[in-house]
C-alpha atoms as a PDB file:
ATOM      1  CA  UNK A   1      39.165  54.805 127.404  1.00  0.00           C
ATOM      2  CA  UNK A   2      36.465  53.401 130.580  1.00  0.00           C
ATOM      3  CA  UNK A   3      38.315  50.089 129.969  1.00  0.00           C
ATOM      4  CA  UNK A   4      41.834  52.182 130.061  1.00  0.00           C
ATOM      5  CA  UNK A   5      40.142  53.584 133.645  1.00  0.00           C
ATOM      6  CA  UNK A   6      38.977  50.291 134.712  1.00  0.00           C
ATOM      7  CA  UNK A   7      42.389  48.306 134.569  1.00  0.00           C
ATOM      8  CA  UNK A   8      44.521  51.013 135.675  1.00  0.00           C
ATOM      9  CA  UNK A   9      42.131  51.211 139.293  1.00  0.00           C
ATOM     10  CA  UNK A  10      41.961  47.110 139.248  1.00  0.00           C
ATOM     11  CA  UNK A  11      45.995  47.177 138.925  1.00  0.00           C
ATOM     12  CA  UNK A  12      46.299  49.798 141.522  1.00  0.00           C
ATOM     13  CA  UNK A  13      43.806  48.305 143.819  1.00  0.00           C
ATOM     14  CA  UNK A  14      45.747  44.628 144.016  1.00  0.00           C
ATOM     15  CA  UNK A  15      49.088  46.214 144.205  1.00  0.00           C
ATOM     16  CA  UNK A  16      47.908  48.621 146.848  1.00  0.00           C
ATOM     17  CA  UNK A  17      48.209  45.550 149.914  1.00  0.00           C
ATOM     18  CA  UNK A  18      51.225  43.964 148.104  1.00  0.00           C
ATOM     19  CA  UNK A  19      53.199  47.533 148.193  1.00  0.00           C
ATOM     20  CA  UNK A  20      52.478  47.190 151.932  1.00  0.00           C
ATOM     21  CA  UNK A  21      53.807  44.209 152.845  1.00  0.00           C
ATOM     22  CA  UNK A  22      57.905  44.438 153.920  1.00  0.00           C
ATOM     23  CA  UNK A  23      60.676  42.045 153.573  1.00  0.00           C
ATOM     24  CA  UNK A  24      61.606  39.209 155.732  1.00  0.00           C
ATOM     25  CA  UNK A  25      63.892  40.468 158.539  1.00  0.00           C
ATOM     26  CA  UNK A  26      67.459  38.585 158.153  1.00  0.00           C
ATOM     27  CA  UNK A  27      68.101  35.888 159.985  1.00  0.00           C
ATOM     28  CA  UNK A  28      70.504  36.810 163.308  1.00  0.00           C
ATOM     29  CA  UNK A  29      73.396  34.452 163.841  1.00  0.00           C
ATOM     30  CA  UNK A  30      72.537  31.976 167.330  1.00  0.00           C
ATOM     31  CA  UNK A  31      74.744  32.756 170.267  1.00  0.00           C
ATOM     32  CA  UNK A  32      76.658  30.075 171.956  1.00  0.00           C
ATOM     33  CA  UNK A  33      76.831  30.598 176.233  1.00  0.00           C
ATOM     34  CA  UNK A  34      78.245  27.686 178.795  1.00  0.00           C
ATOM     35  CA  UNK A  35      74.769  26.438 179.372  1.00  0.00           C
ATOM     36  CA  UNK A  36      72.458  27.396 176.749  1.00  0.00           C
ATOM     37  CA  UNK A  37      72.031  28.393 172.921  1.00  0.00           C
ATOM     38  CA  UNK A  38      70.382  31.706 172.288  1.00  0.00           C
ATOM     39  CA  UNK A  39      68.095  32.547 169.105  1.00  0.00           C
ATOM     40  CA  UNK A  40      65.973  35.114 167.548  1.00  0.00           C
ATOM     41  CA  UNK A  41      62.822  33.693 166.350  1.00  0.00           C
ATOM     42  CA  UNK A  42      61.346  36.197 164.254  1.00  0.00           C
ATOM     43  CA  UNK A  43      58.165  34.682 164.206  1.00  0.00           C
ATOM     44  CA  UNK A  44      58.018  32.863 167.398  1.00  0.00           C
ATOM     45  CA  UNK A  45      56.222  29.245 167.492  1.00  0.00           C
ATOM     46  CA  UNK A  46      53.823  28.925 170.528  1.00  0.00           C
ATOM     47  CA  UNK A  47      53.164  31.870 173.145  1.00  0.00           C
ATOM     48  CA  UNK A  48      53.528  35.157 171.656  1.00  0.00           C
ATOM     49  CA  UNK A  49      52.482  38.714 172.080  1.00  0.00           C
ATOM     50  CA  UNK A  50      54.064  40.136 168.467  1.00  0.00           C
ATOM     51  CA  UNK A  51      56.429  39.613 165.781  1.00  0.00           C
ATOM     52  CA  UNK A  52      60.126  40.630 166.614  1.00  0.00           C
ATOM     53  CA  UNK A  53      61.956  41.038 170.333  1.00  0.00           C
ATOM     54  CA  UNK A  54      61.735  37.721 171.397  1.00  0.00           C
ATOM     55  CA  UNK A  55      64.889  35.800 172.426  1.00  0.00           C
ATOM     56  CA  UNK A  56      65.211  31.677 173.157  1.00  0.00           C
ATOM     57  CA  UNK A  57      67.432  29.568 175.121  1.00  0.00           C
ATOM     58  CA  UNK A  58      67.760  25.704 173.920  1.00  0.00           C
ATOM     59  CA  UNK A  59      69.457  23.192 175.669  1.00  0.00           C
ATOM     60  CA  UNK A  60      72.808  22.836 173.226  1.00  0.00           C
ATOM     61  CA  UNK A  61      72.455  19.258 173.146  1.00  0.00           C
ATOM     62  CA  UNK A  62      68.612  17.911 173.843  1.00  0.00           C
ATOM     63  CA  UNK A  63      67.283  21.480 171.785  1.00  0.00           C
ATOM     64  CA  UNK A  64      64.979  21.684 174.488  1.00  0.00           C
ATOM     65  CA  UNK A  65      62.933  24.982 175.106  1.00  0.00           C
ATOM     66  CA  UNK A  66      64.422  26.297 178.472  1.00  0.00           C
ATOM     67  CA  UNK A  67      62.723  29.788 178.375  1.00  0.00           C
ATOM     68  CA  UNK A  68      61.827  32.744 175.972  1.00  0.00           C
ATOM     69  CA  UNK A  69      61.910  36.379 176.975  1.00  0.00           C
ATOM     70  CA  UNK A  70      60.226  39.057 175.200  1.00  0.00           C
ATOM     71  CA  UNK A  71      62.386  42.167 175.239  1.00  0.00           C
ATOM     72  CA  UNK A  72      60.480  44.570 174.113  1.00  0.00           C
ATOM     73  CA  UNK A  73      57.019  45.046 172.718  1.00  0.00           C
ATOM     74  CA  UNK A  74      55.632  47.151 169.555  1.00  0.00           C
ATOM     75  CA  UNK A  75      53.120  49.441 169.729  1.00  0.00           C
ATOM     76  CA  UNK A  76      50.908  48.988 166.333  1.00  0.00           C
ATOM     77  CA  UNK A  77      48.972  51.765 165.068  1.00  0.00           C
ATOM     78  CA  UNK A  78      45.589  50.902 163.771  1.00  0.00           C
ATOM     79  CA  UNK A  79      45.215  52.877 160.532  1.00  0.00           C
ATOM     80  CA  UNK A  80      48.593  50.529 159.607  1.00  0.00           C
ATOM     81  CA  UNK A  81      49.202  47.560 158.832  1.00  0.00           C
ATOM     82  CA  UNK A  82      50.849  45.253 161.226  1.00  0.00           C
ATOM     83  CA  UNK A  83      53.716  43.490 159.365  1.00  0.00           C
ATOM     84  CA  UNK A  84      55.130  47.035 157.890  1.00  0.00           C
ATOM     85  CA  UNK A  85      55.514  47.621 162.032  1.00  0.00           C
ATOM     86  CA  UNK A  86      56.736  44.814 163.169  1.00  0.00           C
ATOM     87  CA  UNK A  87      60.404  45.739 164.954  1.00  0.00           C
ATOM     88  CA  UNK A  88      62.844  43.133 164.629  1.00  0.00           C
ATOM     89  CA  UNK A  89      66.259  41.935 166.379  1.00  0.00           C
ATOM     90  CA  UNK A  90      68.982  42.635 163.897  1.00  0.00           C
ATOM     91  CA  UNK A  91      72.419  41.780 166.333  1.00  0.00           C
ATOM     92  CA  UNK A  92      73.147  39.664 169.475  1.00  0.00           C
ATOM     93  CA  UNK A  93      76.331  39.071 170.773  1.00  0.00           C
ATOM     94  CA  UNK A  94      77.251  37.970 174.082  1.00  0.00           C
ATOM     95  CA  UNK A  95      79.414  39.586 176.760  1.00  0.00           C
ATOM     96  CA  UNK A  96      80.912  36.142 178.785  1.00  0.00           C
ATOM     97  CA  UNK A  97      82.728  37.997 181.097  1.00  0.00           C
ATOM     98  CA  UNK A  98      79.669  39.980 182.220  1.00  0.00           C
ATOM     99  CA  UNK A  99      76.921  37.031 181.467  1.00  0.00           C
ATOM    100  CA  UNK A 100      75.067  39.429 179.551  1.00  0.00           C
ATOM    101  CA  UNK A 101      73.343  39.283 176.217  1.00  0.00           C
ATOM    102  CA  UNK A 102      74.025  42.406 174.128  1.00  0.00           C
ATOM    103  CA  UNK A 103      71.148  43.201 171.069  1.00  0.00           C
ATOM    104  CA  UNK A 104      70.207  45.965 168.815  1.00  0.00           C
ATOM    105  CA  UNK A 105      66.637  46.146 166.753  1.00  0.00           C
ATOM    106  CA  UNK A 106      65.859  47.579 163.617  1.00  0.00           C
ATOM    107  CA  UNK A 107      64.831  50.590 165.391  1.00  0.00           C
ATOM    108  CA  UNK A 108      68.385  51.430 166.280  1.00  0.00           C
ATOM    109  CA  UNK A 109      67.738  50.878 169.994  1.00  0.00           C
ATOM    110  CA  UNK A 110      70.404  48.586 172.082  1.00  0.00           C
ATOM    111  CA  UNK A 111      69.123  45.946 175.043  1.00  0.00           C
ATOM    112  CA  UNK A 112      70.922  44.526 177.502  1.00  0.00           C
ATOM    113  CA  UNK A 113      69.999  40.930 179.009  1.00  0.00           C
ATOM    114  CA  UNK A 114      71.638  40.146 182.485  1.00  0.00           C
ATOM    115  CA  UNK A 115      71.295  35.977 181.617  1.00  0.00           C
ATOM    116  CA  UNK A 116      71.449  35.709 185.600  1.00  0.00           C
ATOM    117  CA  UNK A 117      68.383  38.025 186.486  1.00  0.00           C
ATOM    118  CA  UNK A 118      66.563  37.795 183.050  1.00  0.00           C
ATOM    119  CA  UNK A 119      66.394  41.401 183.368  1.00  0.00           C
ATOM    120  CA  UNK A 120      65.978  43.596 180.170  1.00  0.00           C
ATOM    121  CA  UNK A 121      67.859  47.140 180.265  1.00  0.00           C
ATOM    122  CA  UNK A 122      67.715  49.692 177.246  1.00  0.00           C
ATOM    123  CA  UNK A 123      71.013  51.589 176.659  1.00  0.00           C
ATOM    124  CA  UNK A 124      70.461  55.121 175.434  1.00  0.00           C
ATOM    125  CA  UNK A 125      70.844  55.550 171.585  1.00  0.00           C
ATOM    126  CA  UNK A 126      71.503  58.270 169.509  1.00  0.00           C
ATOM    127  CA  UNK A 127      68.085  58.280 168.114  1.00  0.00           C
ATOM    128  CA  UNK A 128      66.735  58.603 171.492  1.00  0.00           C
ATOM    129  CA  UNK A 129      68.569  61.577 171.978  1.00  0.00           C
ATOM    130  CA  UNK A 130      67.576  63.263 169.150  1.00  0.00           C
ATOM    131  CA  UNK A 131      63.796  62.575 170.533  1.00  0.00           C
ATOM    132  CA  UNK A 132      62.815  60.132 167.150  1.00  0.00           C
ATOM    133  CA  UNK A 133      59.884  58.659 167.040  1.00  0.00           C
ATOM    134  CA  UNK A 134      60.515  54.855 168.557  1.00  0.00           C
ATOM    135  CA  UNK A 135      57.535  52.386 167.079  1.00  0.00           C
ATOM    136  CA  UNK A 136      58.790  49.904 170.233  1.00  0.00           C
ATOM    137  CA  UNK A 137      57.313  50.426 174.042  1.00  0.00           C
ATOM    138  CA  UNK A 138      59.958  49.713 177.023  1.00  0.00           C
ATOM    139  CA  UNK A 139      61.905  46.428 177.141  1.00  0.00           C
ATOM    140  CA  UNK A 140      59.702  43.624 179.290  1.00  0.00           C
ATOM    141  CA  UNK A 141      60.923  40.362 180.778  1.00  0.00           C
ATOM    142  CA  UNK A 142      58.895  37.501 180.385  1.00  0.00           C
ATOM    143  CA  UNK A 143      60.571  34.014 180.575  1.00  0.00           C
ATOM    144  CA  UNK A 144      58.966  31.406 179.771  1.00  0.00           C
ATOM    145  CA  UNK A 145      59.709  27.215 180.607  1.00  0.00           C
ATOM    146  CA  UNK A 146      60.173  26.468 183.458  1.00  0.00           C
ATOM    147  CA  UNK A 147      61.912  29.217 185.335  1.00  0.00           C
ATOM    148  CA  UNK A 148      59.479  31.204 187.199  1.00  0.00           C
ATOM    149  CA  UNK A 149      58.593  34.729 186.095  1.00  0.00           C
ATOM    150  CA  UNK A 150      59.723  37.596 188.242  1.00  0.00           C
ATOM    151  CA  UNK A 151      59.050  40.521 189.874  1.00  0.00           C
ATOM    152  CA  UNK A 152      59.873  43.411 187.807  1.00  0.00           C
ATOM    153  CA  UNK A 153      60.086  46.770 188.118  1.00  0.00           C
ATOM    154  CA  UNK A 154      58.785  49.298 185.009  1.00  0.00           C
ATOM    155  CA  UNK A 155      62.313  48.383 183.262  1.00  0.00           C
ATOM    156  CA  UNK A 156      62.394  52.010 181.270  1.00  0.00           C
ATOM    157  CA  UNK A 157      65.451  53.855 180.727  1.00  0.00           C
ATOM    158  CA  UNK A 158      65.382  57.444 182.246  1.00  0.00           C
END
């Protein structure tokens, strides 16, 4: 019977982190504008603040790195773990008329990217309405490369 006891907690004990762990967000389709290629690195290579709500630009032809933005930040809670936070891009489509960049997350929330400005708006959702919990802090702009970063205002929707 103890060595009944003693496997059962050893089982539970290594399964406990692996029950933790989530899936791999699916990849999101690149988006093709007149001057640049758009992407969702999940788990951006270089600079980064978090996993999830970054966007890239690459040159269509060289691939270069012309700048990365990251949209929105998460707010981790420190009794969790990280990766079981993490809020990631799920759509982007692009609005040519407009020059905008059009994305939702996994949190159900919908940004806007003026590709002129770099500016990051969030569009009201549903679940903000009905006053949900939102793991995700207000959109920020940050390009990197070599445009220069910008003065911003708060960038919160009200």
């Amino acid at each position: 019977m103890k060595t009944l006891i003693q496997t059962t907690v050893i089982i539970l004990l290594l399964a406990s982190p692996a029950a933790a762990k989530r899936i791999a967000p699916k990849e999101v389709p690149p988006v093709k504008t007149g001057k640049c290629v758009i992407s969702v690195p999940h788990f951006p290579k270089g600079k980064r603040a978090q996993n999830g709500g970054v966007l890239e630009a690459h040159h269509p032809k060289t691939k270069k790195l012309l700048w990365r933005i990251q949209v929105y930040e998460t707010a981790y809670e420190e009794a969790l773990e990280k990766d079981v936070q993490d809020v990631f891009i799920k759509s982007l489509s692009f609005d040519k008329t407009h020059n905008l960049l059009i994305l939702s997350d996994e949190a159900g929330r919908i940004f806007v990217l003026d590709l002129q400005s770099k500016k990051v708006t969030q569009i009201e959702n549903s679940a903000e309405q009905d006053g949900a919990d939102q793991p995700a802090t207000a959109p920020q702009s940050r390009p990197e490369g070599k445009e220069k970063p910008r003065p911003e205002s708060d960038g919160r929707s009200k």
